[in-house]
N, C-alpha and C. Protein backbone atom coordinates (compact mmCIF):
# COMPACT_ATOMS: atom_id res chain seq x y z
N UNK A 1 91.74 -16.91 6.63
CA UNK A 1 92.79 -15.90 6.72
C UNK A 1 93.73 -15.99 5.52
N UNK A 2 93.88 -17.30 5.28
CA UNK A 2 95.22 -17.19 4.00
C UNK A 2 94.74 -17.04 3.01
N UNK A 3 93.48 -17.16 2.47
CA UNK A 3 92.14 -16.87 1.49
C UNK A 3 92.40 -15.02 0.86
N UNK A 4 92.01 -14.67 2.50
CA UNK A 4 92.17 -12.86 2.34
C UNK A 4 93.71 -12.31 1.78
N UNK A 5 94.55 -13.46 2.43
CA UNK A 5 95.90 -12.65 2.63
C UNK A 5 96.24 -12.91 1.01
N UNK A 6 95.90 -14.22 0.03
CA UNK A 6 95.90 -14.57 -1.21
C UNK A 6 95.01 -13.50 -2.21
N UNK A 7 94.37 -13.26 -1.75
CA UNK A 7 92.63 -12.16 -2.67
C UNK A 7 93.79 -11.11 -3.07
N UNK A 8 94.20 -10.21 -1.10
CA UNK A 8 94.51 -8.97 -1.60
C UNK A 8 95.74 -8.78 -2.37
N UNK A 9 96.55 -10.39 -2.39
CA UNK A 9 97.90 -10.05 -2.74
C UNK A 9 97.82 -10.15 -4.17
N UNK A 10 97.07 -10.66 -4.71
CA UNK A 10 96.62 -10.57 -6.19
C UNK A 10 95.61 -9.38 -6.46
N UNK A 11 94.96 -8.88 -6.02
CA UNK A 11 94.67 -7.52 -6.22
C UNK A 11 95.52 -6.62 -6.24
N UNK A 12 96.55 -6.40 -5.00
CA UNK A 12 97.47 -5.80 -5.77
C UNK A 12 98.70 -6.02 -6.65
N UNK A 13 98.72 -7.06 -7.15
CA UNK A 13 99.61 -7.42 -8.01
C UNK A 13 98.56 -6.94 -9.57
N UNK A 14 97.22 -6.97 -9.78
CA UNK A 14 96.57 -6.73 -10.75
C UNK A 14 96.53 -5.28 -10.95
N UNK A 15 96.74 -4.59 -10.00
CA UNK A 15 96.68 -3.38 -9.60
C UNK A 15 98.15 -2.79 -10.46
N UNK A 16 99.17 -3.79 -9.70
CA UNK A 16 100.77 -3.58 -10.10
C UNK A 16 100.37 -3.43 -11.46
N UNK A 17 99.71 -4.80 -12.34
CA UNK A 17 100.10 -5.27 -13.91
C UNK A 17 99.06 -4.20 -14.38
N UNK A 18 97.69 -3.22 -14.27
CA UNK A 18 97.45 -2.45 -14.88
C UNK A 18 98.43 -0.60 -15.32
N UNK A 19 99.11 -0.54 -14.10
CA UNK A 19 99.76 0.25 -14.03
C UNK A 19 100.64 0.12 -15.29
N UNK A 20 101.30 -0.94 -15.49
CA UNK A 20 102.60 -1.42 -16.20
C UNK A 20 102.12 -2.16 -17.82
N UNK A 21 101.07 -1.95 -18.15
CA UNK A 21 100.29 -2.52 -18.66
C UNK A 21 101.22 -1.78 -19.98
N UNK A 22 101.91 -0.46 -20.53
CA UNK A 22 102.69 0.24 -21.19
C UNK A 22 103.92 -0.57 -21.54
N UNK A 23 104.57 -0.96 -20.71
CA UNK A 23 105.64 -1.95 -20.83
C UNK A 23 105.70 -2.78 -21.42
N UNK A 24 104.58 -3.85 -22.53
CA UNK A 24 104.76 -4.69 -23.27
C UNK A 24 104.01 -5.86 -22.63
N UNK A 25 103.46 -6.70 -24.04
CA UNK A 25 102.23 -7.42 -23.30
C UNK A 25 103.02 -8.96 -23.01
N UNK A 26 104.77 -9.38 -23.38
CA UNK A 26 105.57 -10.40 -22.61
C UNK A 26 105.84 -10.03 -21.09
N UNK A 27 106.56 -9.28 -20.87
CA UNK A 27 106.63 -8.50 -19.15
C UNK A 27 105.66 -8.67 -18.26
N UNK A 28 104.12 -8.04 -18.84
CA UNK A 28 103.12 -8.65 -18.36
C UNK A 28 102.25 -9.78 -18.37
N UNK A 29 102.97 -10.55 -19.23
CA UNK A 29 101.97 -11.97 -19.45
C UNK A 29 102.92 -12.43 -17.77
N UNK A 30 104.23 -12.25 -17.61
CA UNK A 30 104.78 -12.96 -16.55
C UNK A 30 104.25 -12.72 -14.97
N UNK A 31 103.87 -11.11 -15.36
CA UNK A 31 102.95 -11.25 -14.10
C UNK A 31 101.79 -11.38 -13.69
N UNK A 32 100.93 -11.89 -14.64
CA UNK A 32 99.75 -12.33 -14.79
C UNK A 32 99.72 -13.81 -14.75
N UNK A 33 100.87 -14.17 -14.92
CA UNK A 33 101.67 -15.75 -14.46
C UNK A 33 101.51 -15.79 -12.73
N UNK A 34 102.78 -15.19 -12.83
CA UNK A 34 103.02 -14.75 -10.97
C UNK A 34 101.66 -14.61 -10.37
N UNK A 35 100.84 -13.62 -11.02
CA UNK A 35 99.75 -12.83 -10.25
C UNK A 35 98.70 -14.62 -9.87
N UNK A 36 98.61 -15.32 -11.04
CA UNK A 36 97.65 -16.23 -10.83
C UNK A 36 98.73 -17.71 -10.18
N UNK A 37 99.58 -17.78 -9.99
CA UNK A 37 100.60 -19.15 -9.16
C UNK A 37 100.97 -18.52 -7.90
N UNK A 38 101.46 -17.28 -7.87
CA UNK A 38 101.40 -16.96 -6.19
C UNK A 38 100.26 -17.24 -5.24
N UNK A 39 98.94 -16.97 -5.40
CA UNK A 39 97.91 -16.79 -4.22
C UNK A 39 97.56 -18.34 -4.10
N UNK A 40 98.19 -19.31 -5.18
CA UNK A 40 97.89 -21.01 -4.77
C UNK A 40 98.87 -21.38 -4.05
N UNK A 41 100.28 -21.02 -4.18
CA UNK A 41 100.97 -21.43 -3.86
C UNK A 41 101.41 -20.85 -2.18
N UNK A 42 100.41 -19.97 -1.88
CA UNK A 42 100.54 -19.53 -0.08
C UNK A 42 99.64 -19.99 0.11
N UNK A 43 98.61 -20.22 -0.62
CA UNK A 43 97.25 -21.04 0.07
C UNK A 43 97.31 -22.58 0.11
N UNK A 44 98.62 -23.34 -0.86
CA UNK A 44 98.63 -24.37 -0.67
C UNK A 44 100.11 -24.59 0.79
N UNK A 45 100.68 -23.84 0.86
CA UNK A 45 101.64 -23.78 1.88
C UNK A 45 100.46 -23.36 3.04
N UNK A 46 99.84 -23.02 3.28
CA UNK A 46 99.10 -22.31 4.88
C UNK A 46 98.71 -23.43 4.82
N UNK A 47 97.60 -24.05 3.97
CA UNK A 47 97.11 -25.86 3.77
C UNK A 47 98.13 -26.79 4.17
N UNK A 48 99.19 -26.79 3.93
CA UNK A 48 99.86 -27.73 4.28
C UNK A 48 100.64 -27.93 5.52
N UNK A 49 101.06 -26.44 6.11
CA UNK A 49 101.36 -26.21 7.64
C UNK A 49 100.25 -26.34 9.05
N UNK A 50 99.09 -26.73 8.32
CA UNK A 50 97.61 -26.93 9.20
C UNK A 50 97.61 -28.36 9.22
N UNK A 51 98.19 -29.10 8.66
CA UNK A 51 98.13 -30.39 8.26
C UNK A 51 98.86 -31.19 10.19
């Protein structure tokens, strides 16, 4: 479940950064940051509340 809930939330965050992709390629390096440390960091929190 936290796998799926990680996939789609970076799909649409990739989704977000193609849209915005006009805006400059610093703006988007940050969410291509975000896009790839968010879906570890709920998958390592769901991991660690199973514990």
């Amino acid at each position: 479940m936290y796998f799926n809930v990680a996939l789609g939330y970076s799909l649409h965050l990739f989704y977000a950064i193609s849209k915005l992709w006009s805006l400059g390629l610093l703006y988007n390096l940050f969410i291509l940051l975000g896009c790839v440390i968010a879906p570890f960091f709920f998958l390592c929190k769901g991991l660690y509340q199973h514990k």
